[in-house]
Protein backbone atom coordinates (compact mmCIF):
# COMPACT_ATOMS: atom_id res chain seq x y z
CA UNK A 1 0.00 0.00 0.00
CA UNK A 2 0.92 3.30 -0.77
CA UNK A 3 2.74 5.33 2.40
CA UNK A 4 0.73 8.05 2.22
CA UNK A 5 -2.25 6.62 1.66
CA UNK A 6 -1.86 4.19 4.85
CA UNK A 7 -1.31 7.09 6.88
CA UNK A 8 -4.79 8.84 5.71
CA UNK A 9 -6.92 5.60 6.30
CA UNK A 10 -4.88 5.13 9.61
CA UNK A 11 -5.76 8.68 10.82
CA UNK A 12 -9.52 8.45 9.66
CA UNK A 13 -9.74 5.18 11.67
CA UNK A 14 -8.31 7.27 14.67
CA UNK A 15 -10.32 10.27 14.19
CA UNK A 16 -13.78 7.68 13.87
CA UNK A 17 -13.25 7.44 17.67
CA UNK A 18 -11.94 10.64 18.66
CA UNK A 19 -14.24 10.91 21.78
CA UNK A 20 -13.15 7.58 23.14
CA UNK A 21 -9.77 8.24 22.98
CA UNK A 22 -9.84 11.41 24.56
CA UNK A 23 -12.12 10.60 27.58
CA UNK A 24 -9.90 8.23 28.15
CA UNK A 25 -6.96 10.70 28.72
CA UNK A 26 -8.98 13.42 30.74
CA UNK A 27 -10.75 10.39 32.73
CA UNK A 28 -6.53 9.17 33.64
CA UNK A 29 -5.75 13.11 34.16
CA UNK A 30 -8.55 13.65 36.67
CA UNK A 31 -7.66 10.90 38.26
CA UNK A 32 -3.66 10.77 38.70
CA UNK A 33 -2.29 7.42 40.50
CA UNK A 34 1.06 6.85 41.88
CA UNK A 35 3.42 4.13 40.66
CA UNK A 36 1.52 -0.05 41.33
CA UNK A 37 -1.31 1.81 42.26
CA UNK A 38 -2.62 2.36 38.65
CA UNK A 39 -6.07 0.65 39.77
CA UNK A 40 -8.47 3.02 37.84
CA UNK A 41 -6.38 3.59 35.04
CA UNK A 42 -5.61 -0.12 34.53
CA UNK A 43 -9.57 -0.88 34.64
CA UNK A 44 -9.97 1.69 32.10
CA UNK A 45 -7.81 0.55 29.52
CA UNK A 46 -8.79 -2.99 30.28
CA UNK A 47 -12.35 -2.14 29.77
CA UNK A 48 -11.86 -0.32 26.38
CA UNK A 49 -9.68 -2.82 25.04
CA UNK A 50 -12.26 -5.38 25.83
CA UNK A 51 -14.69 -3.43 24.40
CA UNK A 52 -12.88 -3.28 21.10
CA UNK A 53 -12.24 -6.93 20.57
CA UNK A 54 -8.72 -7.21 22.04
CA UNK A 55 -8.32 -10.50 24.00
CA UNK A 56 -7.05 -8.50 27.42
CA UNK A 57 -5.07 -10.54 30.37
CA UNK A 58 -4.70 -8.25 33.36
CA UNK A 59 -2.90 -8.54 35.86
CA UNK A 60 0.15 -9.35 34.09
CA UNK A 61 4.06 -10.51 34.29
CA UNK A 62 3.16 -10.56 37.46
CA UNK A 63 2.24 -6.96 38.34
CA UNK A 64 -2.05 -6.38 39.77
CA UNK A 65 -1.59 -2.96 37.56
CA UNK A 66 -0.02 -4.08 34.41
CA UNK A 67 -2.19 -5.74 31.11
CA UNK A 68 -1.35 -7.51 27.83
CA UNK A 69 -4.46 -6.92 24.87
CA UNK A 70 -4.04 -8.72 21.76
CA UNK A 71 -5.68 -9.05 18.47
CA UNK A 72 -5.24 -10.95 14.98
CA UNK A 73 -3.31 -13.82 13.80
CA UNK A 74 -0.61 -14.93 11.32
CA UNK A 75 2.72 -12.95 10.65
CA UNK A 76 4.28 -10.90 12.84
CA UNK A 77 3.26 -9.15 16.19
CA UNK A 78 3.80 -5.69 17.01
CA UNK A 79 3.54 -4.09 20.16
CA UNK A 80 2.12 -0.69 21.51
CA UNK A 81 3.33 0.30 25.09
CA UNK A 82 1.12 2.20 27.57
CA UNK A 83 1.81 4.03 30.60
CA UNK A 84 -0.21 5.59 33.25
CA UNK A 85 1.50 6.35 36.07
CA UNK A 86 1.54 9.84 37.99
CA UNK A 87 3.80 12.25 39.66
CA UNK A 88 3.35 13.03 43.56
CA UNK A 89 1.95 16.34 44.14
CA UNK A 90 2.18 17.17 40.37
CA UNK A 91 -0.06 14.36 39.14
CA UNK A 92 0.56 14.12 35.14
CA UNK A 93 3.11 16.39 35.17
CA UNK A 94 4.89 13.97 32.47
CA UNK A 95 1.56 13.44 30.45
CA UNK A 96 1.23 9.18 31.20
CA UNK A 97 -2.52 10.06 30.56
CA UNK A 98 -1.74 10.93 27.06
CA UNK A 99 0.86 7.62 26.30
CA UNK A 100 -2.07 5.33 27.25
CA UNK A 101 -4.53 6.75 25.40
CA UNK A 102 -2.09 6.98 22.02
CA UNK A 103 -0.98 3.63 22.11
CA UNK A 104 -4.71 1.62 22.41
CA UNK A 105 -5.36 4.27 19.28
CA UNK A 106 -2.61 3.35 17.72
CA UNK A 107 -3.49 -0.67 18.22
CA UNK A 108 -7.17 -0.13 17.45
CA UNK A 109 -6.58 1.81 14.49
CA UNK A 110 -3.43 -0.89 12.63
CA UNK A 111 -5.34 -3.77 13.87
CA UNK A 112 -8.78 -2.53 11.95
CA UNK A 113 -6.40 -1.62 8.75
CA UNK A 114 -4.78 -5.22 8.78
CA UNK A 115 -8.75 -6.53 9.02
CA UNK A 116 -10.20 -4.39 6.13
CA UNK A 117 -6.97 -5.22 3.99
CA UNK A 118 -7.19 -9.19 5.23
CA UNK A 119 -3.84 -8.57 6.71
CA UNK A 120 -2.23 -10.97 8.53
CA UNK A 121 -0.55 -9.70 11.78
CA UNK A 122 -1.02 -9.69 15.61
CA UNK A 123 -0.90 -6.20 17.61
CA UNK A 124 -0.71 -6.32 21.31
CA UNK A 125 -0.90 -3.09 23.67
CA UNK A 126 0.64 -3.43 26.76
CA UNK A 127 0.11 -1.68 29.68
CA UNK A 128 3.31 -0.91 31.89
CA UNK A 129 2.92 0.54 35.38
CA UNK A 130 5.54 2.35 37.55
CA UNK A 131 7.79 4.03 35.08
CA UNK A 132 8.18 6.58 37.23
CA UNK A 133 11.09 5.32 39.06
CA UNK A 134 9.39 2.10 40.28
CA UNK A 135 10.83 0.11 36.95
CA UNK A 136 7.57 -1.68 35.83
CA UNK A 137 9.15 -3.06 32.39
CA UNK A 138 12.39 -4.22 34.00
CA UNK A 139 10.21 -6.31 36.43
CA UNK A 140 8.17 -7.20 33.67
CA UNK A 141 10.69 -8.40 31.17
CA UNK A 142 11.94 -10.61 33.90
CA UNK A 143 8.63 -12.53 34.00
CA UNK A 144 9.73 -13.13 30.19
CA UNK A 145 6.81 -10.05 28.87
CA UNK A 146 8.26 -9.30 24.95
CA UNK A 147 8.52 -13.41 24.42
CA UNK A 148 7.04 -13.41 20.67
CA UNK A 149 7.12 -10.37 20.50
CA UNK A 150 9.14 -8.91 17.14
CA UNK A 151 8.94 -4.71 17.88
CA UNK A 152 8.15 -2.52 20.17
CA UNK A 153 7.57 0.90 20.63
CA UNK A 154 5.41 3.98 22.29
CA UNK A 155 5.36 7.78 22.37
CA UNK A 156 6.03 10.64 24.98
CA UNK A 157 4.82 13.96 25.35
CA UNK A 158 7.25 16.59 24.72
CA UNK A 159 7.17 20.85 24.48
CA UNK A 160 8.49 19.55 20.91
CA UNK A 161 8.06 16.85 18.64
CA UNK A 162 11.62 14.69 17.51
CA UNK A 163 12.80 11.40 17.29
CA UNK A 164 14.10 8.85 20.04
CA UNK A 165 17.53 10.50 20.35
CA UNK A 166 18.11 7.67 23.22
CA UNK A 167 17.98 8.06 27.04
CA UNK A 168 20.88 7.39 29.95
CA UNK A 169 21.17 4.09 32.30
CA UNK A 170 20.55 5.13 35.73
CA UNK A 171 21.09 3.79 38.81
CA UNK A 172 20.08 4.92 41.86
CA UNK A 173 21.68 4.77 45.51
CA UNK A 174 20.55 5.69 49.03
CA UNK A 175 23.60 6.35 51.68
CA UNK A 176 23.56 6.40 55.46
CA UNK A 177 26.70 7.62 57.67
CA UNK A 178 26.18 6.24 61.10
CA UNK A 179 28.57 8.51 63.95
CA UNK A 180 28.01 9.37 67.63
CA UNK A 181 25.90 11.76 69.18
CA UNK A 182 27.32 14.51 71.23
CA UNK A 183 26.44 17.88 72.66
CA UNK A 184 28.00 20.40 70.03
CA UNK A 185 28.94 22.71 72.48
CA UNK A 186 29.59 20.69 75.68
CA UNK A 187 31.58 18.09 74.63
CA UNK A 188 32.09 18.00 70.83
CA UNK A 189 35.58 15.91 70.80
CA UNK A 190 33.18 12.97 71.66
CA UNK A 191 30.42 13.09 68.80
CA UNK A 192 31.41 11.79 64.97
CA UNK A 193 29.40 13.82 63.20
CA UNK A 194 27.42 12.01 60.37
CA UNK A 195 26.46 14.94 58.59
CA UNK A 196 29.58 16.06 57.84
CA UNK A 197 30.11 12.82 56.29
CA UNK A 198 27.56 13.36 53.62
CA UNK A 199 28.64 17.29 53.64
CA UNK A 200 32.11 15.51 52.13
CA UNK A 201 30.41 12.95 49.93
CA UNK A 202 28.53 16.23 48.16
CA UNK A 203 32.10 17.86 47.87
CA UNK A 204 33.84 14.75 46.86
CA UNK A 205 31.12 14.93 43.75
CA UNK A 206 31.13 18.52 43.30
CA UNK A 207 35.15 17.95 42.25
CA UNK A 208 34.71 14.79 40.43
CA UNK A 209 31.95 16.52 37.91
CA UNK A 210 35.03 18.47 36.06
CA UNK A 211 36.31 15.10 35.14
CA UNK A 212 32.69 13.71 34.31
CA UNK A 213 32.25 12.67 30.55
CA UNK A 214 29.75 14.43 28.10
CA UNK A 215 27.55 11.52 28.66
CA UNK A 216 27.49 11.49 32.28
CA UNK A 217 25.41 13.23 35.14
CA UNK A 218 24.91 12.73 38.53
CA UNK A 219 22.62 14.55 41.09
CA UNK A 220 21.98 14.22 44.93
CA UNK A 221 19.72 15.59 47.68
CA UNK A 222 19.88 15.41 51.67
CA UNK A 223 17.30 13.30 52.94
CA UNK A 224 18.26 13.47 56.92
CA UNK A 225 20.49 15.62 58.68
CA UNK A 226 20.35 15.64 62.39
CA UNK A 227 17.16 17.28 64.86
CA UNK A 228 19.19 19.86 65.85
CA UNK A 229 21.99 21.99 65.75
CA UNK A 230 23.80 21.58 69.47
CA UNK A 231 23.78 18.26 69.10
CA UNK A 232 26.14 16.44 66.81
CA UNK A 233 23.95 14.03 64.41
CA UNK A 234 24.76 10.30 64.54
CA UNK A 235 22.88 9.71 61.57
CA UNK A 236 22.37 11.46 58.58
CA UNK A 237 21.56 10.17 55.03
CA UNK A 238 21.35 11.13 51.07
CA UNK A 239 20.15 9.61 47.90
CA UNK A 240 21.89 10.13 44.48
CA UNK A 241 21.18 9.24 40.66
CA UNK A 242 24.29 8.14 38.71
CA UNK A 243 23.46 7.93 34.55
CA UNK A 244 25.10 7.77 32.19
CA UNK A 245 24.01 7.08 27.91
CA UNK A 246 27.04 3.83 28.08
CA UNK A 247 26.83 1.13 30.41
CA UNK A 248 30.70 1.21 30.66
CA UNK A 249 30.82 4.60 31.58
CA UNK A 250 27.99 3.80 34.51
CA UNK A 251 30.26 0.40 35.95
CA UNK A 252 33.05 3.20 36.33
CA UNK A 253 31.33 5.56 37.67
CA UNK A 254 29.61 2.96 40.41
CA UNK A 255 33.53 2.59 41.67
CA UNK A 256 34.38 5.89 41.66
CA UNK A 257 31.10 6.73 43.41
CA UNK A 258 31.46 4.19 46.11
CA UNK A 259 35.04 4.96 46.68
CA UNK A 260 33.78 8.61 47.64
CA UNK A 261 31.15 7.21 50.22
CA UNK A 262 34.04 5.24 51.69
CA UNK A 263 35.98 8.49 51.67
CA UNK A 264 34.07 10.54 53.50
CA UNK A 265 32.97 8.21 56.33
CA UNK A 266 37.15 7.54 56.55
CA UNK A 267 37.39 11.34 57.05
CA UNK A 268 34.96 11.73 59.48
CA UNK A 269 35.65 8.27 61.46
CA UNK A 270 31.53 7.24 60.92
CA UNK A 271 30.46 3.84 58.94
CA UNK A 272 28.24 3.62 56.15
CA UNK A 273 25.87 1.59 54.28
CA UNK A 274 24.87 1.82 50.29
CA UNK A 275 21.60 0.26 49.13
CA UNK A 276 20.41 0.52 45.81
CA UNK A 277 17.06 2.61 45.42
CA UNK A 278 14.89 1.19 43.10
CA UNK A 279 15.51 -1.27 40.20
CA UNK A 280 18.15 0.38 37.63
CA UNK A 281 16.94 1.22 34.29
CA UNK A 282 19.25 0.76 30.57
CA UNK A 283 19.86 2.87 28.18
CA UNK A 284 17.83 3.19 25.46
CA UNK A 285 18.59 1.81 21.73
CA UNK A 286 16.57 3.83 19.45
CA UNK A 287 15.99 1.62 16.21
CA UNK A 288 16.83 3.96 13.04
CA UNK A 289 14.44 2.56 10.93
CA UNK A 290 11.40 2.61 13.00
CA UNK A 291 12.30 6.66 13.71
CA UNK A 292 12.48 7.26 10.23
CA UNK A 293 9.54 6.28 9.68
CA UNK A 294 8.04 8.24 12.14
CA UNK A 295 9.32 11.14 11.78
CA UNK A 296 7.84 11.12 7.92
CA UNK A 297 4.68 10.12 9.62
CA UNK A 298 5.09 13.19 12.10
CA UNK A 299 5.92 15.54 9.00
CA UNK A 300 2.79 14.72 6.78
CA UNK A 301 0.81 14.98 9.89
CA UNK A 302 1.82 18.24 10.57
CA UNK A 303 3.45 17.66 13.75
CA UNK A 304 6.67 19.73 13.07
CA UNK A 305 9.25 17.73 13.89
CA UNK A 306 12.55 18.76 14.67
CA UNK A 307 16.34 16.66 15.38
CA UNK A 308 17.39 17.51 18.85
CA UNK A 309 21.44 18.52 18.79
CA UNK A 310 22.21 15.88 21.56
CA UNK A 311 20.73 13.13 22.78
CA UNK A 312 18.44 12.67 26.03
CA UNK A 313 19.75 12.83 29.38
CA UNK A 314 16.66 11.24 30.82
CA UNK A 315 16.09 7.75 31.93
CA UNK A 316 13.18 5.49 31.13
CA UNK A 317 12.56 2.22 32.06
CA UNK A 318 11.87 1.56 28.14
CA UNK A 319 15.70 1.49 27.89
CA UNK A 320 15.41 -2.14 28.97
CA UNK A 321 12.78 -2.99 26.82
CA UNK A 322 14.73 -1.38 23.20
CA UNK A 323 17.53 -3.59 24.72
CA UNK A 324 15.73 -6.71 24.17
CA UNK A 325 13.79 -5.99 21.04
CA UNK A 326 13.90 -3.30 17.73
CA UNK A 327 12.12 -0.13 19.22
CA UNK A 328 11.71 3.99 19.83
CA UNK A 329 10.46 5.78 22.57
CA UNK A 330 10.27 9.39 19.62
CA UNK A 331 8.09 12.42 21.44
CA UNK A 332 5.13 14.59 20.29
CA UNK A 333 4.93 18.43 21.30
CA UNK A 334 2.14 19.17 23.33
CA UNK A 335 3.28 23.09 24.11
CA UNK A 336 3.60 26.10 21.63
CA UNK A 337 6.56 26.94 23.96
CA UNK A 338 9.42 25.44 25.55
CA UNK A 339 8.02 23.83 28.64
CA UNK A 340 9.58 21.69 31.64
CA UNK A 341 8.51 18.29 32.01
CA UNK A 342 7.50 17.45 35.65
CA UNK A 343 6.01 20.57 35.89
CA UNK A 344 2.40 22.06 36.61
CA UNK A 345 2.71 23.68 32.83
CA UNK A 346 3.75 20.09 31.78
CA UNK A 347 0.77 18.64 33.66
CA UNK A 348 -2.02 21.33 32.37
CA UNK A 349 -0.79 20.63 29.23
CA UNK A 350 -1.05 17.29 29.11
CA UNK A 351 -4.65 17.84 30.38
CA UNK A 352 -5.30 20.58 27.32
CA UNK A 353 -7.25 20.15 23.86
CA UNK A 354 -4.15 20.75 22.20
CA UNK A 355 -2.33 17.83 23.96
CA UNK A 356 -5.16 15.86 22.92
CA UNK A 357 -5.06 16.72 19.43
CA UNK A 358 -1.09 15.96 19.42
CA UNK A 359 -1.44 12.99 20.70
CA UNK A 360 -4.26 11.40 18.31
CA UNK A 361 -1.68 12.57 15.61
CA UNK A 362 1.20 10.85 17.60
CA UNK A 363 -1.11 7.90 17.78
CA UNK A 364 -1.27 8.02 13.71
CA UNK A 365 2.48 8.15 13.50
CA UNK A 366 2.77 5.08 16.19
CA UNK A 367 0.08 2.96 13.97
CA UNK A 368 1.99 3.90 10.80
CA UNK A 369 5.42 2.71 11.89
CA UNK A 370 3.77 -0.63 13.31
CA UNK A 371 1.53 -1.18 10.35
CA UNK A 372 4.25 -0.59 7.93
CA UNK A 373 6.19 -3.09 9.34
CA UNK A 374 3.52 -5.60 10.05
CA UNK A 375 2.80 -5.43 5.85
CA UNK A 376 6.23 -4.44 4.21
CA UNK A 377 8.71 -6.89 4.64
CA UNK A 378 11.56 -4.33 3.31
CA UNK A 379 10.53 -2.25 6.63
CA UNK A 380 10.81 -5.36 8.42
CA UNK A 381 13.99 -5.92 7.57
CA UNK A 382 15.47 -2.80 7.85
CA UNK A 383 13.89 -2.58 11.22
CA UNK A 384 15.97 -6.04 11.74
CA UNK A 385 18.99 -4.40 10.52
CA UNK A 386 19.08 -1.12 12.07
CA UNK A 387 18.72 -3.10 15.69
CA UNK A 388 21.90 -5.25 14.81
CA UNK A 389 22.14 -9.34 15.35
CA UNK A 390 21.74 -9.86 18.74
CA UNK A 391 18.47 -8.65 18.53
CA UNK A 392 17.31 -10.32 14.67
């Protein structure tokens, strides 16, 4: 079939159901839930799905708020990923509400194409809960989740629409000193003082950024540091994110990271213990092909898009999954302005009639990219080649 033509009948079968689509992502706005506690927004999208013919298990791989939909037979299965998770105090400050509702559109609308053309082909939409730090796909991929599975992909909000310019690994570490108490002004020779520990592990970074590569960044807050000032605190703590865009980089910078902590309890006579925070995320892969094809997409939709100069410094628990199988993780602009993600502009954007509108044409560009390669086995295979032999 003609490209351009596939990409009309795609966005008339989205535009058929507008009003679906859309309630969905105000009802998931209105409603913002935290990361495994997705419960309305799971039953939503289950319901929908079911609704539309999609054979729906939920819950799945494992997690009460995750789902797997499916639909068609024969050939070779694509898959649409769907998130839903919220922000504390900011609710959908990163615009989940909008990711869900793209990616059943985006299912609904290749899976009635392949029907009407007598396609062969099986489309799955998956719904992934926690990416907000609480690593959903990671703990879904090790319940085995992209098995038959050949691609894989979804779309994120944005101020701007571009590409999947890839993400950073990240891992994640919480640090406690442990020292001595001691009245600061009676008697300090006998406290250790635990937040001056952590003081030095913040300093020990602070010099060791000059020497950081491109691809690196690392950030840190104070989560405890004493009750109050005359007396010495015997326990203080921190948390820091380490990423970097190359694993290699991220196995140094673990050393060099721990090797600080140990530091800075040596100088200050305390102990310590590291613990990771959360499950650590991958960098992402972006598959050439597949963002080629949706940037044209993006382009005769009228979606402006634009090539970033660098890549992404974010991190995204989709970096495991575009480890595993051929995928992108390309944005849609939902602003007329540069805007901050995790934001309350971010959020009331995300909750806007433009965002809407941008993402029912993101949800066009998403269908075209997974019905091409469902149907054109040239796409296939340059989908195959672009995501190298480990992964064909």
């Amino acid at each position: 079939m003609d490209v351009e033509k596939s990409l009309d009948e795609l966005k008339s079968l989205i535009g058929k159901h507008q009003a679906e689509y859309e309630t969905l992502a105000r009802n998931i706005w209105e409603t913002p839930e935290l990361a495994f506690q997705e419960k309305n927004a799971c039953r939503l999208q289950v319901e929908l799905l079911s609704d539309l013919g999609f054979q729906v298990t939920s819950p799945y791989a494992g997690l009460e708020t995750a789902y797997l939909a499916a639909v068609g037979e024969g050939g070779h299965t694509f898959c649409y990923v769907a998130e839903y998770d919220a922000l504390p105090d900011l609710g959908h400050g990163c615009g989940h509400n909008l990711i869900c509702a793209a990616a059943i559109a985006a299912g609904r609308a290749t899976a009635d194409l392949l029907r009407l053309h007598h396609l062969p082909g099986r489309v799955l939409v998956m719904g992934t809960p926690a990416e907000e730090s609480g690593g959903g796909k990671v703990r879904m991929l090790a319940e085995d989740c992209l098995d038959g599975v050949d691609a894989v992909m979804m779309v994120h909000p944005s101020w701007r629409t571009t590409p999947d310019t890839g993400s950073t690994a990240i891992r994640r570490f919480d640090i406690e000193f442990f020292g001595k108490a001691a009245h600061a002004a009676g008697a300090p020779e006998l406290g250790l003082n635990a937040l001056d520990a952590v003081m030095l592990l913040f300093n020990g970074i602070n010099a060791w950024r000059q020497q950081l590569p491109e691809n690196a960044r690392i950030h840190g807050i104070v989560r405890q540091g004493g009750y109050a000032p005359n007396i010495i605190p015997d326990h203080a703590s921190c948390r820091f994110f380490l990423r970097s865009t190359c694993d290699d980089t991220l196995d140094r910078m673990e050393k060099r990271f721990r090797d600080i902590v140990k530091g800075a309890a040596l100088m200050t006579g305390t102990t310590y213990e590291i613990r990771p925070h959360n499950v650590p995320y991958r960098s992402r892969r972006p598959n050439r092909k597949m963002n080629e094809i949706y940037l044209d997409a993006a382009d005769r939709l009228g979606m402006n898009p634009v090539i970033p100069p660098r890549a992404g410094r974010g991190s995204s628990d989709f970096g495991d999954f575009s480890q595993v199988k051929p995928g992108i993780h390309p944005y849609f602009g939902i602003a007329h302005e540069e805007i901050a993600a995790h934001s309350t502009e971010f959020c009331n954007a995300a909750g806007s009639s433009h965002g809407n509108a941008q993402m029912l044409k993101a949800a066009a560009a998403m269908a075209q990219v997974g019905y091409r390669f469902l149907t054109d086995a040239a796409v296939r295979q340059g989908v195959l080649d672009a995501a190298g032999p480990e992964k064909n």
